[in-house]
PDB file of N, CA and C in Angstrom:
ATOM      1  N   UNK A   1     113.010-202.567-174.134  1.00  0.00           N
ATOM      2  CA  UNK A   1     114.018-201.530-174.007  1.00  0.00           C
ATOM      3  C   UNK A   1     115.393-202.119-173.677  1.00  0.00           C
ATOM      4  N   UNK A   2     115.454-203.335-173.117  1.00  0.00           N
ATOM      5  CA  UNK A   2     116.615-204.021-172.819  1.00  0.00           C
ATOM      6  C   UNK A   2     117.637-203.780-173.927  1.00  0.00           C
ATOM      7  N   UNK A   3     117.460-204.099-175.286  1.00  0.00           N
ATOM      8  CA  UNK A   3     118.818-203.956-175.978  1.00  0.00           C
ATOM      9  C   UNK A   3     119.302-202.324-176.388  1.00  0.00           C
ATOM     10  N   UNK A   4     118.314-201.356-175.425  1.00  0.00           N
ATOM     11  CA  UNK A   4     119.321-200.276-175.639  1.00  0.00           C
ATOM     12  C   UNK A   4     119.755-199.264-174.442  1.00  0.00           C
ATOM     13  N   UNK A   5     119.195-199.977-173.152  1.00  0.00           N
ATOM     14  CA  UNK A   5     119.696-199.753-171.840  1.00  0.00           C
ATOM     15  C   UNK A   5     119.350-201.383-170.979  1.00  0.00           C
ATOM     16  N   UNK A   6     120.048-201.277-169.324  1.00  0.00           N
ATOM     17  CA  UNK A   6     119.514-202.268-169.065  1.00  0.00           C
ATOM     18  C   UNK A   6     118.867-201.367-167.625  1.00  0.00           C
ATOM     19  N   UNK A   7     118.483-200.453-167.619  1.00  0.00           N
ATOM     20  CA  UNK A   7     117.716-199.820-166.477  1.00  0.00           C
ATOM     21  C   UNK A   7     116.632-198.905-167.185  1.00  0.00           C
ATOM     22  N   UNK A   8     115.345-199.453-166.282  1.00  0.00           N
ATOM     23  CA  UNK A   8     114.253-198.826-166.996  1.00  0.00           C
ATOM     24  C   UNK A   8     113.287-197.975-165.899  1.00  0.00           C
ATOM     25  N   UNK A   9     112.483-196.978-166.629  1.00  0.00           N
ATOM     26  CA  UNK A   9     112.040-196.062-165.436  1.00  0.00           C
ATOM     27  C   UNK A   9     110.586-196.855-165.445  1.00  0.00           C
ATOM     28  N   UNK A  10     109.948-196.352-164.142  1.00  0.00           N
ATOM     29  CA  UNK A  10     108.936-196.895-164.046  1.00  0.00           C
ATOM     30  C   UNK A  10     107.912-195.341-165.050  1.00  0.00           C
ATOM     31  N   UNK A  11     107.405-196.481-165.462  1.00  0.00           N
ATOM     32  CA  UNK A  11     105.978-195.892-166.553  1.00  0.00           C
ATOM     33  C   UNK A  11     104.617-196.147-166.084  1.00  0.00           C
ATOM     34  N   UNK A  12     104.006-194.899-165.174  1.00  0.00           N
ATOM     35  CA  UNK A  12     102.992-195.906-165.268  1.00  0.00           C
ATOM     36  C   UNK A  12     101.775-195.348-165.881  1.00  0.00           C
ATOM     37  N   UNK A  13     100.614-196.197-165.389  1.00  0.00           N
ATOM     38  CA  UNK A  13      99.641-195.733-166.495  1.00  0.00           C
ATOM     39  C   UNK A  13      98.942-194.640-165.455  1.00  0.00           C
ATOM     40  N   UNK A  14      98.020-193.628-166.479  1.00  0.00           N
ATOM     41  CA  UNK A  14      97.469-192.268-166.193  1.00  0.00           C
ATOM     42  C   UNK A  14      96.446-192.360-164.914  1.00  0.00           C
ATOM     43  N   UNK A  15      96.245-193.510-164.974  1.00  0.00           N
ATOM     44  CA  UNK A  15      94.915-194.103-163.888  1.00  0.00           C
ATOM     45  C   UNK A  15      95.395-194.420-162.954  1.00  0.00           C
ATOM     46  N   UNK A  16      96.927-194.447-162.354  1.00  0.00           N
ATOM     47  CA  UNK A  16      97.288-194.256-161.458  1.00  0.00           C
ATOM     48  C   UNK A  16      98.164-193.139-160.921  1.00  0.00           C
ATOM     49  N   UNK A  17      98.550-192.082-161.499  1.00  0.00           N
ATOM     50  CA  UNK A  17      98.890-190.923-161.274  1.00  0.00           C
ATOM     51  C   UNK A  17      98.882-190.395-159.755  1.00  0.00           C
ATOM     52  N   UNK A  18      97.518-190.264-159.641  1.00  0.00           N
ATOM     53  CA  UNK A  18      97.273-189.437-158.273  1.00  0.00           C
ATOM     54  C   UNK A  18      97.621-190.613-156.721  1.00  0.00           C
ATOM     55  N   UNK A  19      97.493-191.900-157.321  1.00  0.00           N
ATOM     56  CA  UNK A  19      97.839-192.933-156.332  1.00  0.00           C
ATOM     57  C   UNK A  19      99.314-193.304-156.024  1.00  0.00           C
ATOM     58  N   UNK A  20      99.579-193.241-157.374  1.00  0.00           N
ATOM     59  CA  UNK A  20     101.362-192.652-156.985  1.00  0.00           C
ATOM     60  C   UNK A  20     102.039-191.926-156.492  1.00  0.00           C
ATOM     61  N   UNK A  21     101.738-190.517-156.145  1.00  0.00           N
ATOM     62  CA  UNK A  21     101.895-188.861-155.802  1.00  0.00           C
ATOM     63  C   UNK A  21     101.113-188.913-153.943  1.00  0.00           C
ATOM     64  N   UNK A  22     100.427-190.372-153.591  1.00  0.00           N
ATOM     65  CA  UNK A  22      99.815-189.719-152.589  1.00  0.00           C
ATOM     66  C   UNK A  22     101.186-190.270-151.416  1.00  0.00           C
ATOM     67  N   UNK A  23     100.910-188.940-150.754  1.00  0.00           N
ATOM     68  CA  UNK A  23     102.014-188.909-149.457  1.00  0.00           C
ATOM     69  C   UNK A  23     101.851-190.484-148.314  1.00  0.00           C
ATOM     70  N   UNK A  24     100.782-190.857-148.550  1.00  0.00           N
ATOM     71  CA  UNK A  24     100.324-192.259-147.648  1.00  0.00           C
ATOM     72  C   UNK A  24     100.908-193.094-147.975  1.00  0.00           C
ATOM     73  N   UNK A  25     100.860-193.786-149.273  1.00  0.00           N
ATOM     74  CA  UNK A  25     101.111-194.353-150.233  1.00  0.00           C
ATOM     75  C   UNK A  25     103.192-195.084-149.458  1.00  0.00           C
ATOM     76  N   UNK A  26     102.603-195.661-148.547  1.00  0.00           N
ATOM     77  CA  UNK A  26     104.220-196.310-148.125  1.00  0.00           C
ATOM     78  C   UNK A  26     104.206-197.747-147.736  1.00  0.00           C
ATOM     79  N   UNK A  27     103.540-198.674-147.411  1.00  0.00           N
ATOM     80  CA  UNK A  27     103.724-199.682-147.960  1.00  0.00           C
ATOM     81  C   UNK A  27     103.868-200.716-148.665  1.00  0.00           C
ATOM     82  N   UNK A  28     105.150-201.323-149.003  1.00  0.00           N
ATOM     83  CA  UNK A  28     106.034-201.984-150.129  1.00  0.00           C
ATOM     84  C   UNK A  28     104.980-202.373-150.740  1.00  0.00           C
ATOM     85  N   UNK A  29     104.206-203.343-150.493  1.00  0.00           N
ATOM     86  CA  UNK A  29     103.179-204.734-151.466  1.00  0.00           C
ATOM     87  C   UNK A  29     102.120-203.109-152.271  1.00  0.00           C
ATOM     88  N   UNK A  30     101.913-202.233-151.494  1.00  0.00           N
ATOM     89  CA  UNK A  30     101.007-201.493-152.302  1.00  0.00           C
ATOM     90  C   UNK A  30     101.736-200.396-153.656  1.00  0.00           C
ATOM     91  N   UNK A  31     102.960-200.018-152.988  1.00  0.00           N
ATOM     92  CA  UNK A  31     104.104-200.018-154.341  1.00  0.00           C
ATOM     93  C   UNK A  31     104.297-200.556-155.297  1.00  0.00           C
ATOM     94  N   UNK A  32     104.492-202.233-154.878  1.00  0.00           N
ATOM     95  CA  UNK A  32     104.928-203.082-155.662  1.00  0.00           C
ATOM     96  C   UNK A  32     104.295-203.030-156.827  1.00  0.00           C
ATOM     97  N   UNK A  33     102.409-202.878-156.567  1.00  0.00           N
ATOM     98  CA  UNK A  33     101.990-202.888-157.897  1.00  0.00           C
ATOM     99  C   UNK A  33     101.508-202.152-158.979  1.00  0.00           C
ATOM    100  N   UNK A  34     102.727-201.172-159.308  1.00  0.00           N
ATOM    101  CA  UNK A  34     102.703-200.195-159.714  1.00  0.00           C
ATOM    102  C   UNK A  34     103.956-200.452-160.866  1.00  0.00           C
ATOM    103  N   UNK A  35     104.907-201.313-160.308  1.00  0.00           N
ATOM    104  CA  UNK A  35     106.248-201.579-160.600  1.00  0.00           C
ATOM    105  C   UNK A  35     105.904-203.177-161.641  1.00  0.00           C
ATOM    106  N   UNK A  36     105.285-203.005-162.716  1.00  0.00           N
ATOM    107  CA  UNK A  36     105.007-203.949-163.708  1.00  0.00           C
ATOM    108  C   UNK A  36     105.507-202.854-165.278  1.00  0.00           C
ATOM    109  N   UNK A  37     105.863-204.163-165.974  1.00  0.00           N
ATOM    110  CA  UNK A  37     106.597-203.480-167.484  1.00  0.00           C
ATOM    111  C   UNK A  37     105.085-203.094-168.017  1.00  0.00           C
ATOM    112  N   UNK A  38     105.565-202.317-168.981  1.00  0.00           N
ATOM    113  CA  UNK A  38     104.443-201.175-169.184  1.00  0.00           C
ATOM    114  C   UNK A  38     103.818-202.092-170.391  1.00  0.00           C
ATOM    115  N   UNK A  39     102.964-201.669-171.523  1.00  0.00           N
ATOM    116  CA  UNK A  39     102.519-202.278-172.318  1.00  0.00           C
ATOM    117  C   UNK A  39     103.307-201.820-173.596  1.00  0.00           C
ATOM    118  N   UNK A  40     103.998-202.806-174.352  1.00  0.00           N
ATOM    119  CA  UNK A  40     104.853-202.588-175.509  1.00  0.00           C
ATOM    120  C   UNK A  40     104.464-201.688-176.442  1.00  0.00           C
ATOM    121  N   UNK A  41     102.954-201.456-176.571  1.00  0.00           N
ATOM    122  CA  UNK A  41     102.378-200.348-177.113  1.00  0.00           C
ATOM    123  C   UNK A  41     102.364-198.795-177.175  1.00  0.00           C
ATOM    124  N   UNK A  42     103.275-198.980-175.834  1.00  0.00           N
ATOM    125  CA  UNK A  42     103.181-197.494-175.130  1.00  0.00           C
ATOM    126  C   UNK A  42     104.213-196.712-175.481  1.00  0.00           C
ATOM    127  N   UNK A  43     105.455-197.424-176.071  1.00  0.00           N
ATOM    128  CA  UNK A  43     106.763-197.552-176.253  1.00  0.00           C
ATOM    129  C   UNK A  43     107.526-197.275-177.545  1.00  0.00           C
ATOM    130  N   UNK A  44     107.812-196.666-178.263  1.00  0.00           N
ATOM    131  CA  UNK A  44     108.302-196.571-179.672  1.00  0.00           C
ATOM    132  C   UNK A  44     110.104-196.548-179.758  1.00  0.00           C
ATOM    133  N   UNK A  45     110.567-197.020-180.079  1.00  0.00           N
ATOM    134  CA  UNK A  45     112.721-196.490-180.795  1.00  0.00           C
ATOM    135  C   UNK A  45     112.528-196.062-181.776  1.00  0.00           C
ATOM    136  N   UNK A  46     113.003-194.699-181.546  1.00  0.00           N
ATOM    137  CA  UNK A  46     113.533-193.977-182.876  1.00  0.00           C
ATOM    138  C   UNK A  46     114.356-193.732-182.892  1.00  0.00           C
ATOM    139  N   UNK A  47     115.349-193.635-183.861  1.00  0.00           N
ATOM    140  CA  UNK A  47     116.801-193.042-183.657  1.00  0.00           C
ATOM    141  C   UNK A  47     116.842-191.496-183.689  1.00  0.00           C
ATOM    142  N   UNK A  48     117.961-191.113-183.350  1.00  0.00           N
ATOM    143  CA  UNK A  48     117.811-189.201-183.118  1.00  0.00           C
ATOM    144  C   UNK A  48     119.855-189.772-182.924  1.00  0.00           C
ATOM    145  N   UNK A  49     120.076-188.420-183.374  1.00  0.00           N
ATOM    146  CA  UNK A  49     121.129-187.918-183.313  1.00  0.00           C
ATOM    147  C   UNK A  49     122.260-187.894-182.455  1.00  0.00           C
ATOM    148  N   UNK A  50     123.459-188.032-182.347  1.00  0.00           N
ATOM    149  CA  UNK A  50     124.245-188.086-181.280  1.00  0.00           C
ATOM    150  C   UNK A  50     124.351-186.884-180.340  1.00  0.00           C
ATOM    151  N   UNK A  51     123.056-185.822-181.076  1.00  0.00           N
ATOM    152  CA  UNK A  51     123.256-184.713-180.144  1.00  0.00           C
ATOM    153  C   UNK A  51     122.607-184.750-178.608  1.00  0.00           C
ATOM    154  N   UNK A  52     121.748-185.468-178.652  1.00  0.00           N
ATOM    155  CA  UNK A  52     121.038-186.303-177.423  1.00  0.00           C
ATOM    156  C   UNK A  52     122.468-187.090-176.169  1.00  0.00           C
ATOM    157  N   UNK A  53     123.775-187.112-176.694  1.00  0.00           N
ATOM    158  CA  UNK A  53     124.590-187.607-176.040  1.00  0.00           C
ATOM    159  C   UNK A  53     125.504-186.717-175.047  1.00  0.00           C
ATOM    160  N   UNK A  54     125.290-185.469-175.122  1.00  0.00           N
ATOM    161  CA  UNK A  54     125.922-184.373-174.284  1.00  0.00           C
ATOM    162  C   UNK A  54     124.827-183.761-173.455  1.00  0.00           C
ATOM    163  N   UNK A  55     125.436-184.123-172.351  1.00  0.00           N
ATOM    164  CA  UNK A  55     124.130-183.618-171.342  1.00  0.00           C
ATOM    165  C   UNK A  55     123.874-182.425-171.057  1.00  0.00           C
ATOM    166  N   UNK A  56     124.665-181.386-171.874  1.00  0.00           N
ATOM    167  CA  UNK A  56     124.199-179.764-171.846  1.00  0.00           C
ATOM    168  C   UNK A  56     123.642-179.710-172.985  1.00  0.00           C
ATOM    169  N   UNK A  57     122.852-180.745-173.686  1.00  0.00           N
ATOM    170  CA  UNK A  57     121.693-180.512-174.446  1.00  0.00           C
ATOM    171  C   UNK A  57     120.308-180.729-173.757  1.00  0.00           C
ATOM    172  N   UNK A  58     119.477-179.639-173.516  1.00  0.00           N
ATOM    173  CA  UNK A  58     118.380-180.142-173.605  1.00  0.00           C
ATOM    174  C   UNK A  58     117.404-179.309-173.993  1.00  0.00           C
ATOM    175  N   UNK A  59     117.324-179.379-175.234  1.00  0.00           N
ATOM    176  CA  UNK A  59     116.695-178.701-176.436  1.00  0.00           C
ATOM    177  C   UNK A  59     115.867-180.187-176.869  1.00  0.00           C
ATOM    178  N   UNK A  60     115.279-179.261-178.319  1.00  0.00           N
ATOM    179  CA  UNK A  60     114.196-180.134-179.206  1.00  0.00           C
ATOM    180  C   UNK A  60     115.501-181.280-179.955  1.00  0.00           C
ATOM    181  N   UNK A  61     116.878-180.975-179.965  1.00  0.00           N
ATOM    182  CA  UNK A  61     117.334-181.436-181.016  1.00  0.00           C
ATOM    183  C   UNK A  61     117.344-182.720-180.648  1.00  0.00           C
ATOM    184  N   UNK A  62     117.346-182.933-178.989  1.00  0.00           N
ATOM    185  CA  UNK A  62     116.992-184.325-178.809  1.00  0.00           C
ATOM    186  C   UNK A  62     116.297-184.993-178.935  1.00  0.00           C
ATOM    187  N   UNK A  63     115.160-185.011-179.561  1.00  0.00           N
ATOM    188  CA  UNK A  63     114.229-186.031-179.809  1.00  0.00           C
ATOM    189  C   UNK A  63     114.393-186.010-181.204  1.00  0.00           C
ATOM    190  N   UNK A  64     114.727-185.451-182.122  1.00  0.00           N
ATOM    191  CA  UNK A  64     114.606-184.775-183.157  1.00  0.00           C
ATOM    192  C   UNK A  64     114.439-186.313-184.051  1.00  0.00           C
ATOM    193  N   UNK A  65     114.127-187.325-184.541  1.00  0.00           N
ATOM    194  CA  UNK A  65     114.132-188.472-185.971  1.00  0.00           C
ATOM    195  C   UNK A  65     115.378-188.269-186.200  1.00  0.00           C
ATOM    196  N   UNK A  66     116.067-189.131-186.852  1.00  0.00           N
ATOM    197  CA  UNK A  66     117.258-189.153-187.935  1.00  0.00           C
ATOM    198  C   UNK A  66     116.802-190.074-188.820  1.00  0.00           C
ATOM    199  N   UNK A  67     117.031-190.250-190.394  1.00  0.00           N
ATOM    200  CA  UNK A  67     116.891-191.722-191.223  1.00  0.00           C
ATOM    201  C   UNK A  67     118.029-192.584-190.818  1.00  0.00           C
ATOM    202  N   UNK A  68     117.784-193.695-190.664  1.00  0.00           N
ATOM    203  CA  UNK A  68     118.856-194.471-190.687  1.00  0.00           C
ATOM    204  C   UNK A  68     118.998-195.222-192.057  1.00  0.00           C
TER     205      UNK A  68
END
């Protein structure tokens, strides 16, 4: 994702969901490993429209494909 932001959200996988969400869940090292890049698989770029660039969109048109 680097060449089209340089800040990335954490993604994580489904099998940790509920371990993420738990209110206990506060020390750093047990955080930490949660905070790994996701699997490139998980991940697709598509291009979509410059309508995605005004932040009083948030409709379908943002995800919407474009051809390039």
């Amino acid at each position: 994702m680097r060449p089209l932001h340089d800040r990335m959200p954490v993604i994580l996988d489904p099998v940790n969901f509920d371990r993420w969400l738990e209110p206990t869940l506060k020390e750093p090292a047990e955080i930490q490993s949660f905070l790994a890049p996701c699997p490139a698989d998980w991940l697709e770029a598509v291009p979509v429209s410059t309508h995605v660039n005004n932040a009083r969109h948030e409709d379908a048109g943002c995800v919407v494909p474009v051809a390039v």
